[in-house]
N, C-alpha and C. Protein backbone atom coordinates (compact mmCIF):
# COMPACT_ATOMS: atom_id res chain seq x y z
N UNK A 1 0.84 -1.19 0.00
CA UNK A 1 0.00 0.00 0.00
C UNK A 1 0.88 1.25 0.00
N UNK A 2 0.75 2.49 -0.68
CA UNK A 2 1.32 3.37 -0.85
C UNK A 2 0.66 4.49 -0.60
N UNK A 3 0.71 5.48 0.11
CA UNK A 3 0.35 6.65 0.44
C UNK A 3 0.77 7.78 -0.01
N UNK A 4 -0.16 8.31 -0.87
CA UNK A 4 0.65 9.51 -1.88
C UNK A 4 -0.44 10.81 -1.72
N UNK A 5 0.19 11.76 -2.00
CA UNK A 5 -0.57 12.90 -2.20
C UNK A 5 -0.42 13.99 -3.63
N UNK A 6 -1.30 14.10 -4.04
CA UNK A 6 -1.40 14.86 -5.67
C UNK A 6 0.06 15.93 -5.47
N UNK A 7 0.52 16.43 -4.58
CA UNK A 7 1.52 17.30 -4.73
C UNK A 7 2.80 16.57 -5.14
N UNK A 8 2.73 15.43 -4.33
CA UNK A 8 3.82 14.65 -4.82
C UNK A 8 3.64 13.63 -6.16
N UNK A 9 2.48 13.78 -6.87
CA UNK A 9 2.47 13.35 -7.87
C UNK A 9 2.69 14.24 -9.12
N UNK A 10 2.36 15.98 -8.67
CA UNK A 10 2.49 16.79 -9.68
C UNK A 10 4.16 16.85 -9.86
N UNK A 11 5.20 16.48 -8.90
CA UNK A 11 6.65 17.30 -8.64
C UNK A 11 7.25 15.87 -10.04
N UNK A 12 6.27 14.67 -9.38
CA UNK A 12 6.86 13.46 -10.55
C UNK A 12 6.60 13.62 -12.07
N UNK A 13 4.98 14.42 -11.97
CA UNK A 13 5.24 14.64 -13.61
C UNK A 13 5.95 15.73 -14.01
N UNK A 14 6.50 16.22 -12.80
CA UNK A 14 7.71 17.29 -13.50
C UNK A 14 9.07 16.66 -13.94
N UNK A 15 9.25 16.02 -13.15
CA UNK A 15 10.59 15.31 -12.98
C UNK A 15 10.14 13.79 -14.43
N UNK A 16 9.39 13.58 -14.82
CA UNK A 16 9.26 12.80 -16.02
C UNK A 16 9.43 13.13 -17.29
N UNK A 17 8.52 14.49 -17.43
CA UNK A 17 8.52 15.23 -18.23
C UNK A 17 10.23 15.77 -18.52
N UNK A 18 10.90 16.33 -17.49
CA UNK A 18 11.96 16.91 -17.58
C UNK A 18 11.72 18.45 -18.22
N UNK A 19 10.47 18.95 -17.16
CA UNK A 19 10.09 20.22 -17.39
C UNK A 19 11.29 20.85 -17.10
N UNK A 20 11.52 22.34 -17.60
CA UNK A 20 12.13 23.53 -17.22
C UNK A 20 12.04 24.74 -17.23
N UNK A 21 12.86 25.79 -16.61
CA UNK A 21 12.26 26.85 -15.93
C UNK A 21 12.63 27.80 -16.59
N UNK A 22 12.19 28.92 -16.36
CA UNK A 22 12.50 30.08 -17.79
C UNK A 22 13.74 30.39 -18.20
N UNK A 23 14.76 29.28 -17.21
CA UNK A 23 16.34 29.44 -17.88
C UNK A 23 17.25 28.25 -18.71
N UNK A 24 15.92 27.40 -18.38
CA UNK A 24 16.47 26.05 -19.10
C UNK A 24 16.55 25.30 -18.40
N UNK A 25 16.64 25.33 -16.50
CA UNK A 25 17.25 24.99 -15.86
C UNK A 25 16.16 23.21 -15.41
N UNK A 26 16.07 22.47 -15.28
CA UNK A 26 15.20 20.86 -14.90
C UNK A 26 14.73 21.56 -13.72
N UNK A 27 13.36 21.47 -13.42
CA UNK A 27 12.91 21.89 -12.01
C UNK A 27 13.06 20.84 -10.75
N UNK A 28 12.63 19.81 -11.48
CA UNK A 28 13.01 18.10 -10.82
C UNK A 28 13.67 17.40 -11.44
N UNK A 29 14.78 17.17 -10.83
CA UNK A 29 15.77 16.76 -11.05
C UNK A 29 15.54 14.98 -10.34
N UNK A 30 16.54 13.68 -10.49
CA UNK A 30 16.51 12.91 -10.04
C UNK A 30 16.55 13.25 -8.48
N UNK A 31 17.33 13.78 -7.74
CA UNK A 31 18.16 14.34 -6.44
C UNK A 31 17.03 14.82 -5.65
N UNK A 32 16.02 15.95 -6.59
CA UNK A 32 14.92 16.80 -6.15
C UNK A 32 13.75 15.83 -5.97
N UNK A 33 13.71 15.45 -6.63
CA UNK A 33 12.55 14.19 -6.26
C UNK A 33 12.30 13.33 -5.74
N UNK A 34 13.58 12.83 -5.09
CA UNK A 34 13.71 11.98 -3.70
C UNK A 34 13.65 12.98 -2.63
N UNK A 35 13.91 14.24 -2.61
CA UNK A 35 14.03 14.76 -1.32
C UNK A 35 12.83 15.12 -1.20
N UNK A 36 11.95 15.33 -2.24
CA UNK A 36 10.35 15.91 -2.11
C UNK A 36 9.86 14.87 -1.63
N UNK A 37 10.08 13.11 -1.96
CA UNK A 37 9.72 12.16 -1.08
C UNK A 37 10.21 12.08 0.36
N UNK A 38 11.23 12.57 0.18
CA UNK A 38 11.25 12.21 1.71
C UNK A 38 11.44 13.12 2.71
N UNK A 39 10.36 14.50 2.27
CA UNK A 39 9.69 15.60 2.58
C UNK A 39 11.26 16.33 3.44
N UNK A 40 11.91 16.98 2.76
CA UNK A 40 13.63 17.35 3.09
C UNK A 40 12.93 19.04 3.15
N UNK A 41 12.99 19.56 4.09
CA UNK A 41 12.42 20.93 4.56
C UNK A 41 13.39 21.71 3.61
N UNK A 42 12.82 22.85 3.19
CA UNK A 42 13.63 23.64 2.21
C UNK A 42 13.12 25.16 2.62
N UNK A 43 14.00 26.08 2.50
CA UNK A 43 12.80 27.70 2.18
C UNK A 43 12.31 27.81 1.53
N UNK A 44 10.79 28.42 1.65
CA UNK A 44 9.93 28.89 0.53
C UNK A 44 9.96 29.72 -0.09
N UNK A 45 9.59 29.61 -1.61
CA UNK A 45 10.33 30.23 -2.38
C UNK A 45 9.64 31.89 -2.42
N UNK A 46 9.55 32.80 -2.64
CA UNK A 46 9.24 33.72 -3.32
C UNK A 46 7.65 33.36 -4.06
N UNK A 47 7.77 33.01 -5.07
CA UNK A 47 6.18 32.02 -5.60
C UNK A 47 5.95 31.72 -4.82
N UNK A 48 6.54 30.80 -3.71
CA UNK A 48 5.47 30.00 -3.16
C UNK A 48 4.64 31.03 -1.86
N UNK A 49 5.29 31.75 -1.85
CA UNK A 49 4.66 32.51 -0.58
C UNK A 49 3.38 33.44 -1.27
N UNK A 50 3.85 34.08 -2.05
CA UNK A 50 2.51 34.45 -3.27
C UNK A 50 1.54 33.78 -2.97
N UNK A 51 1.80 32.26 -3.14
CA UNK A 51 0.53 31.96 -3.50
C UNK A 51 -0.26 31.73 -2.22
N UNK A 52 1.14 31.58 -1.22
CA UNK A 52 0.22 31.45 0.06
C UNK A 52 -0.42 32.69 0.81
N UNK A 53 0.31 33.91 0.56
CA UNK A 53 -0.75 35.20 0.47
C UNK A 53 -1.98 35.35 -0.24
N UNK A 54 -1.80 34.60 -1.25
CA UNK A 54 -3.15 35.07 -1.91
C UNK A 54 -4.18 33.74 -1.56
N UNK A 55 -3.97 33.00 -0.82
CA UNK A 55 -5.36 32.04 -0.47
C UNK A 55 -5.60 33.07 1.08
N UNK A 56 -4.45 33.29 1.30
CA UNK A 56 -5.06 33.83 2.90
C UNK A 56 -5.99 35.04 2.68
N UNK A 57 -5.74 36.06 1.40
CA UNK A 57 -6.27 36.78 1.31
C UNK A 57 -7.79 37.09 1.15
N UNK A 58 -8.01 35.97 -0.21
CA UNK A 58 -9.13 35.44 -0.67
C UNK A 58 -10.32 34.78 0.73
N UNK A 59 -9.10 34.35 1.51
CA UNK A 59 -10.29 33.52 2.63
C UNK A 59 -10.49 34.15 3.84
N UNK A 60 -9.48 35.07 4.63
CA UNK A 60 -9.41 35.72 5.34
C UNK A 60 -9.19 37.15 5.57
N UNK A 61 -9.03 37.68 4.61
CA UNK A 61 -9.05 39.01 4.17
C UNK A 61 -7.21 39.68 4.40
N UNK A 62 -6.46 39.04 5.31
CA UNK A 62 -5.12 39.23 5.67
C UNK A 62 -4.58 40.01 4.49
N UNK A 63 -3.95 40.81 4.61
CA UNK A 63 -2.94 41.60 3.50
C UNK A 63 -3.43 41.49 1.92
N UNK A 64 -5.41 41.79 1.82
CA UNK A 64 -5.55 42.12 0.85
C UNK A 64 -4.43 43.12 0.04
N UNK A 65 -3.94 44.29 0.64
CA UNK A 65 -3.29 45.17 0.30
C UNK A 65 -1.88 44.93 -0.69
N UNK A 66 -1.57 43.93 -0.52
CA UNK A 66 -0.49 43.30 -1.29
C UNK A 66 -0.85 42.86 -2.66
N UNK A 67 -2.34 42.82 -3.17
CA UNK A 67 -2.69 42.44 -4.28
C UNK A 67 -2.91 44.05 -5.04
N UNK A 68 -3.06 43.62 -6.56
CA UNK A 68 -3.74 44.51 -6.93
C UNK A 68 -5.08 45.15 -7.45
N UNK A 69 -5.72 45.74 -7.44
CA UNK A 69 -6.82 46.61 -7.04
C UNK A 69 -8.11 45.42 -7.91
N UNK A 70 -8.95 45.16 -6.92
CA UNK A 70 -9.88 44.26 -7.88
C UNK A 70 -9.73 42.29 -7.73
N UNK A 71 -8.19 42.49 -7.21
CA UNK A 71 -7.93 40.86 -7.74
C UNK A 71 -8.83 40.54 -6.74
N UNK A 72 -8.82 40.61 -5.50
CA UNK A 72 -9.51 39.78 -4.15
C UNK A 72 -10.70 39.18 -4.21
N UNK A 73 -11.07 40.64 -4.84
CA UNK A 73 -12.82 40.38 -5.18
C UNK A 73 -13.16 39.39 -6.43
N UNK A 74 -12.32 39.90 -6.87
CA UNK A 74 -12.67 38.59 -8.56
C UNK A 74 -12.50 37.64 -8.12
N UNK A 75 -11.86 37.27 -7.04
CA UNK A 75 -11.61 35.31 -7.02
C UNK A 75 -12.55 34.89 -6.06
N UNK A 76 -13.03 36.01 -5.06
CA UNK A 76 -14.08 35.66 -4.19
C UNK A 76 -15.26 35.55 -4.67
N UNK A 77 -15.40 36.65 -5.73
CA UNK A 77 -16.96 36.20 -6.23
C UNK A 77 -17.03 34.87 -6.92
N UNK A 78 -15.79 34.38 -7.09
CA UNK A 78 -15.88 32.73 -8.00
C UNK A 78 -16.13 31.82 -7.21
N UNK A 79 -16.02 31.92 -5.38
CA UNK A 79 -16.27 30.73 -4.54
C UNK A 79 -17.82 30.52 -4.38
N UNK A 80 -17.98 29.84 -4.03
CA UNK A 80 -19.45 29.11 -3.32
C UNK A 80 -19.86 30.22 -2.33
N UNK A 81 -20.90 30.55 -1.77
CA UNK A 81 -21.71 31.28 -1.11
C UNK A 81 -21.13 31.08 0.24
N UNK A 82 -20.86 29.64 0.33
CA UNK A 82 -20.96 28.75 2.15
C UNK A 82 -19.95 27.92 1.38
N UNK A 83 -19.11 27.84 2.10
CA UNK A 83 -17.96 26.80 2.22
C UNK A 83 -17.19 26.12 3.32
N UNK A 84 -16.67 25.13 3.23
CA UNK A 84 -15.48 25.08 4.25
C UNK A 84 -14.08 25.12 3.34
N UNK A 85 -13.09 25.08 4.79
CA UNK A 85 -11.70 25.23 4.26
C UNK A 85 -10.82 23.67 4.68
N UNK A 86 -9.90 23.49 3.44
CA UNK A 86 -8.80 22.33 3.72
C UNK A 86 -9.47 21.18 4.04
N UNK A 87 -10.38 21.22 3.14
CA UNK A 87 -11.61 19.85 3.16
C UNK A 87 -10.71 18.61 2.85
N UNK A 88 -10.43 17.33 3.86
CA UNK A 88 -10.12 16.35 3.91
C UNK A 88 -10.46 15.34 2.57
N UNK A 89 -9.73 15.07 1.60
CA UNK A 89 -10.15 14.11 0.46
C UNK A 89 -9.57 12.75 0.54
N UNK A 90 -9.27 11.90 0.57
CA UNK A 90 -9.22 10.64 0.44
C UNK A 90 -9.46 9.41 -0.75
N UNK A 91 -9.04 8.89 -1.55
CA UNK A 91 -9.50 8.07 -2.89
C UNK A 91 -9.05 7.21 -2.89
N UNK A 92 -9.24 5.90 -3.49
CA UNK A 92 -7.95 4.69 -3.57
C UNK A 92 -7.75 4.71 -5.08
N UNK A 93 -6.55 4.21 -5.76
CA UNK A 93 -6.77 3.38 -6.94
C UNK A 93 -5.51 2.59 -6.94
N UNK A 94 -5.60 1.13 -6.94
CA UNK A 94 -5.06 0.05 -7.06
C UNK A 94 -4.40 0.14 -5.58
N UNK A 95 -3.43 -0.25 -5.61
CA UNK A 95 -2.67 -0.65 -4.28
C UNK A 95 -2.39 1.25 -3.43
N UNK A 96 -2.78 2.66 -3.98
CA UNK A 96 -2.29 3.52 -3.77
C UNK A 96 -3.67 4.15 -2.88
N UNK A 97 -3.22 5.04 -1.85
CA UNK A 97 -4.52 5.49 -1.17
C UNK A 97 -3.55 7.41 -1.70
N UNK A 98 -5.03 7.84 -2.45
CA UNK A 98 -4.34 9.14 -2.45
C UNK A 98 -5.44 10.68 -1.62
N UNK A 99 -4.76 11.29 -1.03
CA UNK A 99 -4.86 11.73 -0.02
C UNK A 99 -4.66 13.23 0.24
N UNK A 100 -5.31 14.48 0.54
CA UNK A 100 -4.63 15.77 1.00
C UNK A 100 -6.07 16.33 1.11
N UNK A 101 -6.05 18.22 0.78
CA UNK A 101 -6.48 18.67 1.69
C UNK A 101 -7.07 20.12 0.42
N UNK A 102 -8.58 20.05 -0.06
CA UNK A 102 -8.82 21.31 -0.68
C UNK A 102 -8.53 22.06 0.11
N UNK A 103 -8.30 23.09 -0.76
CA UNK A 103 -8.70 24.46 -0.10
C UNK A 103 -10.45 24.66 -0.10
N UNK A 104 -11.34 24.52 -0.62
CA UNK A 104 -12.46 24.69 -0.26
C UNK A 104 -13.20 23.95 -0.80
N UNK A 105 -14.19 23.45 0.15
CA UNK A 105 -15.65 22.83 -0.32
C UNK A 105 -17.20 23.52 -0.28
N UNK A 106 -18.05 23.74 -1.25
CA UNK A 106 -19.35 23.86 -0.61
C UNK A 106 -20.04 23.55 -2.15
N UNK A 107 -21.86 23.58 -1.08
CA UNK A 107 -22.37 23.11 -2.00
C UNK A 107 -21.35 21.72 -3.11
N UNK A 108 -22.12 21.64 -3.93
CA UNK A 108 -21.77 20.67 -5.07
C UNK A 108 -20.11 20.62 -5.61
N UNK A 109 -19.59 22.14 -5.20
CA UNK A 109 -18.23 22.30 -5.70
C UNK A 109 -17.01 22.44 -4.96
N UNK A 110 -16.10 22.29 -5.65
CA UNK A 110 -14.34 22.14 -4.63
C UNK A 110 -13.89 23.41 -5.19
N UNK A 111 -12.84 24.38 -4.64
CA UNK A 111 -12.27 24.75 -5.41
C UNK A 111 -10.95 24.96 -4.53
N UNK A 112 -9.94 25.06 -5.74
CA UNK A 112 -8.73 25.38 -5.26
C UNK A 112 -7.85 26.90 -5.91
N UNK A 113 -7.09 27.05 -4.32
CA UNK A 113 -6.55 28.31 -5.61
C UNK A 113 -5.72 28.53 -5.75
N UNK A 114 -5.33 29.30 -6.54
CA UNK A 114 -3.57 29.04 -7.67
C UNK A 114 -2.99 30.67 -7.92
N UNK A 115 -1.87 30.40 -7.82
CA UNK A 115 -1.44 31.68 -8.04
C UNK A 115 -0.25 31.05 -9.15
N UNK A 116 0.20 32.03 -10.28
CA UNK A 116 1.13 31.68 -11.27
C UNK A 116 1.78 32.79 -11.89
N UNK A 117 3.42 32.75 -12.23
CA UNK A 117 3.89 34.13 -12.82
C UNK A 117 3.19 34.16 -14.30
N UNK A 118 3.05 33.43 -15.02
CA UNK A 118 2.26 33.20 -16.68
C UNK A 118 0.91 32.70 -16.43
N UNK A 119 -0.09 33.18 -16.91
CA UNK A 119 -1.32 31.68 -17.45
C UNK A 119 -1.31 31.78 -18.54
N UNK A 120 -1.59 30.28 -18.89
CA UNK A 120 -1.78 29.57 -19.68
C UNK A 120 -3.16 29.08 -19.83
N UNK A 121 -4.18 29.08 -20.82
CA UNK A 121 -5.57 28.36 -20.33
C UNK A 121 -5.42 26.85 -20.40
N UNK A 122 -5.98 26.14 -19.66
CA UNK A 122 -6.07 24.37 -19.55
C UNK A 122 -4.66 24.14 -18.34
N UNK A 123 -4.33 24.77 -17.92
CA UNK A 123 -2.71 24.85 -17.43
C UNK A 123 -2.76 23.99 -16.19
N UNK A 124 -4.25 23.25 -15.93
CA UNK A 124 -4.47 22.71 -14.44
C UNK A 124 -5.27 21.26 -15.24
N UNK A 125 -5.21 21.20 -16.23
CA UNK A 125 -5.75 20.03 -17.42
C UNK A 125 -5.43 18.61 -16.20
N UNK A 126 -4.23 18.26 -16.51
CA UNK A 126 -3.77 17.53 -15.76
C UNK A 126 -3.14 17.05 -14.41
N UNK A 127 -3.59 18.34 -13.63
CA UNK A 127 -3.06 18.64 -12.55
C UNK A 127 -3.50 17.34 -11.42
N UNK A 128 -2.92 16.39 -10.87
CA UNK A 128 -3.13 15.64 -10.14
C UNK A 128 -3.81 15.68 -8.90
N UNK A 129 -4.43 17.00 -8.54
CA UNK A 129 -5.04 17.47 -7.72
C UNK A 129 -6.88 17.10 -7.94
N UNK A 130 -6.62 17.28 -9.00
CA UNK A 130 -7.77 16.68 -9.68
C UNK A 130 -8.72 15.57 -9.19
N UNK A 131 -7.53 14.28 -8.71
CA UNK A 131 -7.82 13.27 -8.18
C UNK A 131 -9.00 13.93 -7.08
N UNK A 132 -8.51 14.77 -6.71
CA UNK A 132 -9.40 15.05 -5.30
C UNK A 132 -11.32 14.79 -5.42
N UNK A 133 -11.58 15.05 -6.92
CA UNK A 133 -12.99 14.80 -7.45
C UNK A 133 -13.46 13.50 -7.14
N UNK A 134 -12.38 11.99 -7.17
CA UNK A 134 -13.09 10.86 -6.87
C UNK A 134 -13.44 10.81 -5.00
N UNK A 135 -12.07 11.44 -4.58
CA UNK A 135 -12.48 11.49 -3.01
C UNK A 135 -13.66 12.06 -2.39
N UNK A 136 -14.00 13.33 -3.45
CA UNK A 136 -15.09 14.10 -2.71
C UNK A 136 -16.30 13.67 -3.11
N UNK A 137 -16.83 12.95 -3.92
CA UNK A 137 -17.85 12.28 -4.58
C UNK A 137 -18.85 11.90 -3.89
N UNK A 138 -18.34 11.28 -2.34
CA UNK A 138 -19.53 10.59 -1.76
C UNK A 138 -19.91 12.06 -0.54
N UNK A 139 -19.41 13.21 -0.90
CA UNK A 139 -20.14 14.09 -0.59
C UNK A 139 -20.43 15.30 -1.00
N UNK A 140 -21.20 14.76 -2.86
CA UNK A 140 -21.99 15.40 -3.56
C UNK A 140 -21.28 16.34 -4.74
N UNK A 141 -19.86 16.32 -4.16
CA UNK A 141 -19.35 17.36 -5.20
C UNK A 141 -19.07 17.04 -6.51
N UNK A 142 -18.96 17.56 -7.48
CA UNK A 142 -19.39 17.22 -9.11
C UNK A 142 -18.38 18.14 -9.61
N UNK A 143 -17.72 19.25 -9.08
CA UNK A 143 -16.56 19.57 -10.04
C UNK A 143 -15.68 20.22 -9.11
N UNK A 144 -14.56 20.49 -9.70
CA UNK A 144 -13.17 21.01 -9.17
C UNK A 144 -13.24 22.29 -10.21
N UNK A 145 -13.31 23.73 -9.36
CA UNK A 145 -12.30 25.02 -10.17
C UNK A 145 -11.02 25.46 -9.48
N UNK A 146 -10.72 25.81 -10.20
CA UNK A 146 -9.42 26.24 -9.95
C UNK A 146 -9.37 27.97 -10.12
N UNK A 147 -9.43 28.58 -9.17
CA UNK A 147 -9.26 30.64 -9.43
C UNK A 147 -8.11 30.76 -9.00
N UNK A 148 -7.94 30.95 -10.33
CA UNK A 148 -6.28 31.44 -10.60
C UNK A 148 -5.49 32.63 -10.68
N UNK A 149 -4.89 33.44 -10.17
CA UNK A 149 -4.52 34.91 -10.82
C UNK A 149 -2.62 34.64 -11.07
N UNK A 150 -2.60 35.61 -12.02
CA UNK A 150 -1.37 35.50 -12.04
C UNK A 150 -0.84 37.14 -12.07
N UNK A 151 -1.94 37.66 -10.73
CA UNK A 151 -1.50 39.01 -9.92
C UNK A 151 -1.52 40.17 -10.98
N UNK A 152 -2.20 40.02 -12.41
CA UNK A 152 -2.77 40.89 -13.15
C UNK A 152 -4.26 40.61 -13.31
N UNK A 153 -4.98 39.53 -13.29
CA UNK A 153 -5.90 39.16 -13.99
C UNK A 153 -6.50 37.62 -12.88
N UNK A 154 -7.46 37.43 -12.78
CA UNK A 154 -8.02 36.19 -12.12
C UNK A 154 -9.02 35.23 -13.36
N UNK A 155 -8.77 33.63 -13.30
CA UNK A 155 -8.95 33.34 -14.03
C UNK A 155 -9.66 32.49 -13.84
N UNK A 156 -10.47 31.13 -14.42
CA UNK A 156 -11.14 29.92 -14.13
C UNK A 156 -10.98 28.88 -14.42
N UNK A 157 -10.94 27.74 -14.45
CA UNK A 157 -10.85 26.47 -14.58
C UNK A 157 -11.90 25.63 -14.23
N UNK A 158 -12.68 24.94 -14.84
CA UNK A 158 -13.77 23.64 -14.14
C UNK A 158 -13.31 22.67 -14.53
N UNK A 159 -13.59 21.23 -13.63
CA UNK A 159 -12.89 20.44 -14.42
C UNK A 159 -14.30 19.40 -13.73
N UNK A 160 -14.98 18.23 -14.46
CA UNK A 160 -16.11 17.69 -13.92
C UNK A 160 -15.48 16.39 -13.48
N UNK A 161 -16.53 15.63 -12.33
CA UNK A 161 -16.27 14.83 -12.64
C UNK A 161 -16.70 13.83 -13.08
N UNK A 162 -17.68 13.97 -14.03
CA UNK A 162 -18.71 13.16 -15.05
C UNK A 162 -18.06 12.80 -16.27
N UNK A 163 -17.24 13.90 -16.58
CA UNK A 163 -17.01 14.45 -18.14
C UNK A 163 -15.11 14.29 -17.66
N UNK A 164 -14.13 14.14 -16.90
CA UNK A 164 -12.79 13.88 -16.71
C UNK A 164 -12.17 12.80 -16.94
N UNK A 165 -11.40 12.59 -17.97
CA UNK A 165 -10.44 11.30 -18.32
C UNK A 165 -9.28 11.43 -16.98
N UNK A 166 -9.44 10.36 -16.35
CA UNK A 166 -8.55 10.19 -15.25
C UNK A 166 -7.22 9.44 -15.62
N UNK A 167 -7.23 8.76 -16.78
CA UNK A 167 -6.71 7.58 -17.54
C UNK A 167 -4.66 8.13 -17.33
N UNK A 168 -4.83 9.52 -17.99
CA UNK A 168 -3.15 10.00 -17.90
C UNK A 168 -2.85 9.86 -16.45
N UNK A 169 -3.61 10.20 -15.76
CA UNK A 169 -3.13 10.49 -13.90
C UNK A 169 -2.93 9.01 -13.16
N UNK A 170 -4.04 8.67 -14.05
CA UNK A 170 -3.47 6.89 -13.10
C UNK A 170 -2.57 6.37 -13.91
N UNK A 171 -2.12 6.72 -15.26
CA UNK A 171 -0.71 5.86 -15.87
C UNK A 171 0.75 6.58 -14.99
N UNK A 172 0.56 7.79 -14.47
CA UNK A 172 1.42 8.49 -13.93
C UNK A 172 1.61 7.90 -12.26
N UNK A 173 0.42 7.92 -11.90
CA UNK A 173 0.64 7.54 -10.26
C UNK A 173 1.05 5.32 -10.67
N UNK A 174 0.93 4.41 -11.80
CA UNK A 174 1.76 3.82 -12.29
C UNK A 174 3.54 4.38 -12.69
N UNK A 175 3.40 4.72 -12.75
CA UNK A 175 4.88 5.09 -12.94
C UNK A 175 5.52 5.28 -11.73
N UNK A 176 4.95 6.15 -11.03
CA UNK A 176 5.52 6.91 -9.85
C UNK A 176 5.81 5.40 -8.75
N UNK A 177 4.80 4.77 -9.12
CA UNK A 177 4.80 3.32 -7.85
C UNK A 177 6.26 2.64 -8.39
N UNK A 178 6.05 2.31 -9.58
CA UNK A 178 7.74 1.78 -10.28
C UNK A 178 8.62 2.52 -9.81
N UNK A 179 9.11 3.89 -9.68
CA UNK A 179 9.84 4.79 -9.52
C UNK A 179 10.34 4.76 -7.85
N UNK A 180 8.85 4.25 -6.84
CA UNK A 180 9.15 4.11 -5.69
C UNK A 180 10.14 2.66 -5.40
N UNK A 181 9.48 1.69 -6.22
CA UNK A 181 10.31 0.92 -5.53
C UNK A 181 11.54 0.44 -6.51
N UNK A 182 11.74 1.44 -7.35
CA UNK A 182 13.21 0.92 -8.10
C UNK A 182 14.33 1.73 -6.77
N UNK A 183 13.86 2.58 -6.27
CA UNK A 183 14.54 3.74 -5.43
C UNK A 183 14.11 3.55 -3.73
N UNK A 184 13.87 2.51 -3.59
CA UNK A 184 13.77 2.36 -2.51
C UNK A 184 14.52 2.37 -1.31
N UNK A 185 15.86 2.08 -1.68
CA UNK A 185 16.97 2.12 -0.54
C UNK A 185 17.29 3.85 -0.21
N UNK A 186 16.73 4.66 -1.23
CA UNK A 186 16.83 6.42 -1.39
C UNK A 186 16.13 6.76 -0.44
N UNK A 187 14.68 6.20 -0.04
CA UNK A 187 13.28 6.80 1.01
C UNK A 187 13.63 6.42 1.84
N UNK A 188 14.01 7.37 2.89
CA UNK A 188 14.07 8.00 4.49
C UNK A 188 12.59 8.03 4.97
N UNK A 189 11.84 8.70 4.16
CA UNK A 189 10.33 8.88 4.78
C UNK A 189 9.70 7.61 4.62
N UNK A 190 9.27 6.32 5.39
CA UNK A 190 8.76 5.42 5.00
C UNK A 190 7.18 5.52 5.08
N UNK A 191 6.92 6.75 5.39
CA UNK A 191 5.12 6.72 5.79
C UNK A 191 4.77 6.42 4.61
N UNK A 192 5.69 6.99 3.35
CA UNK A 192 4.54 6.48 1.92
C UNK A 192 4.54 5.10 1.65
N UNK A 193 5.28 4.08 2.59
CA UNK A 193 4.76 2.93 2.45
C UNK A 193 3.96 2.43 3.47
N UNK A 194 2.56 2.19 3.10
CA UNK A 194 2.24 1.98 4.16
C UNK A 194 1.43 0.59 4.72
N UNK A 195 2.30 -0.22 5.50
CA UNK A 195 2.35 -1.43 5.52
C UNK A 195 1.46 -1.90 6.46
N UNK A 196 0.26 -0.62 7.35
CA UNK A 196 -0.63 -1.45 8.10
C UNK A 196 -1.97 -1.87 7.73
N UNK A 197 -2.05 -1.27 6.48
CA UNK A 197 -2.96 -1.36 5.57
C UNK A 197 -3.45 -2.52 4.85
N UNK A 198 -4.79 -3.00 5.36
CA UNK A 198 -4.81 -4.08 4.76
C UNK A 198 -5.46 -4.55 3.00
N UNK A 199 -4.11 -5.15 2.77
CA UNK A 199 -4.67 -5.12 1.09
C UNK A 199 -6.15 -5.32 0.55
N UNK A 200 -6.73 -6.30 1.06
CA UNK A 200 -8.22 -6.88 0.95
C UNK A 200 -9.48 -5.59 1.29
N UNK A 201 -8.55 -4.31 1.95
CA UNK A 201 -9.82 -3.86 1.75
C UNK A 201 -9.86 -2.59 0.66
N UNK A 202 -8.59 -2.94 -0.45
CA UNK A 202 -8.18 -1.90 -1.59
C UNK A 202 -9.40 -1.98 -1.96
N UNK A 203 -9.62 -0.76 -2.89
CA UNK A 203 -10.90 -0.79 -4.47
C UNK A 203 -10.37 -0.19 -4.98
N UNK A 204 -10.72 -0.65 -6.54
CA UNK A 204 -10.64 0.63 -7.57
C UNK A 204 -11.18 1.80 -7.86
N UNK A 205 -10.75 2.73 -8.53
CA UNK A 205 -11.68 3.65 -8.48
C UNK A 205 -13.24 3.19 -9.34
């Protein structure tokens, strides 16, 4: 049994892909992708704090002032009326239990939110977060958006889950399981294996 979470499945399709960054540079590297497994504390980057200003903003009003004029409100009018926050998701598929934490639930919908230096439209197409739609299912929710700004402009994303080919994300979280145990003597963090789990009570999605 393996215990994974969509973040650590998005860093693998980076590191597959052999994405890179506006200098050429591999974002995930072999080196980087074991240490993201075996959760190796790092500083946050610049982006990443962005983006964590701008959920606090959107949800709590904290240092609206750091945005610019308009953004706050555009991404708020995109949430649900009534929501909660860091809604617990949970899913299985095959031997893998995958696992984390929206940023918001209500009514029928999830949403999550994104901050980015470029958009791109579809840019969350495949985003492994996605998964989160089979977890939330047995309580009613039917799609995932994504409100996005990239600190000029706020943007949208729906993604259903009636109408979503899951097919690329589970050949990937396949891969990633190969990847775990070709590299196994590398994982320090053993929670992603998780051995108290009893096989017999797996399902598919």
């Amino acid at each position: 049994m393996y215990r994974i979470y969509p973040t650590l499945l998005n860093s693998f399709a980076l590191f597959e892909n052999q994405t890179t960054d506006a200098q050429g540079v591999i974002i995930v590297d072999m080196w980087e992708m074991i240490d993201r497994i075996n959760r190796v504390k790092k500083p946050t980057t610049e982006a990443q704090q962005k983006g964590i200003d701008f959920e606090k903003a959107v949800v709590t009003g904290d240092n609206e002032d750091l945005f610019g004029e308009g953004i706050i409100e555009k991404a708020r009018a995109l949430l649900p009326s009534k929501y909660k926050t860091q809604f617990y998701s949970e899913a299985r598929y095959k031997n893998c239990l995958i696992y984390g934490f929206v940023d918001l639930v209500g009514g029928d919908r999830a949403v999550d939110l994104k901050s980015t230096r470029r958009y791109e439209p579809n840019r969350f197409e495949y985003n492994h977060q996605n998964l989160y739609l089979l977890g939330l299912e047995k309580y009613g929710v039917k799609t995932l958006d994504y409100v996005i700004t990239d600190f000029e402009e706020v943007y949208q994303e729906t993604y259903s889950l009636d109408a979503y080919n899951f097919k690329p994300l589970f050949q990937q979280i396949d891969n990633f399981v190969d990847f775990l145990e070709q590299h196994k003597r590398l994982i320090k963090d053993k929670k992603i294996f998780d051995k108290k789990t009893d096989n017999n009570q797996l399902s598919l999605f």
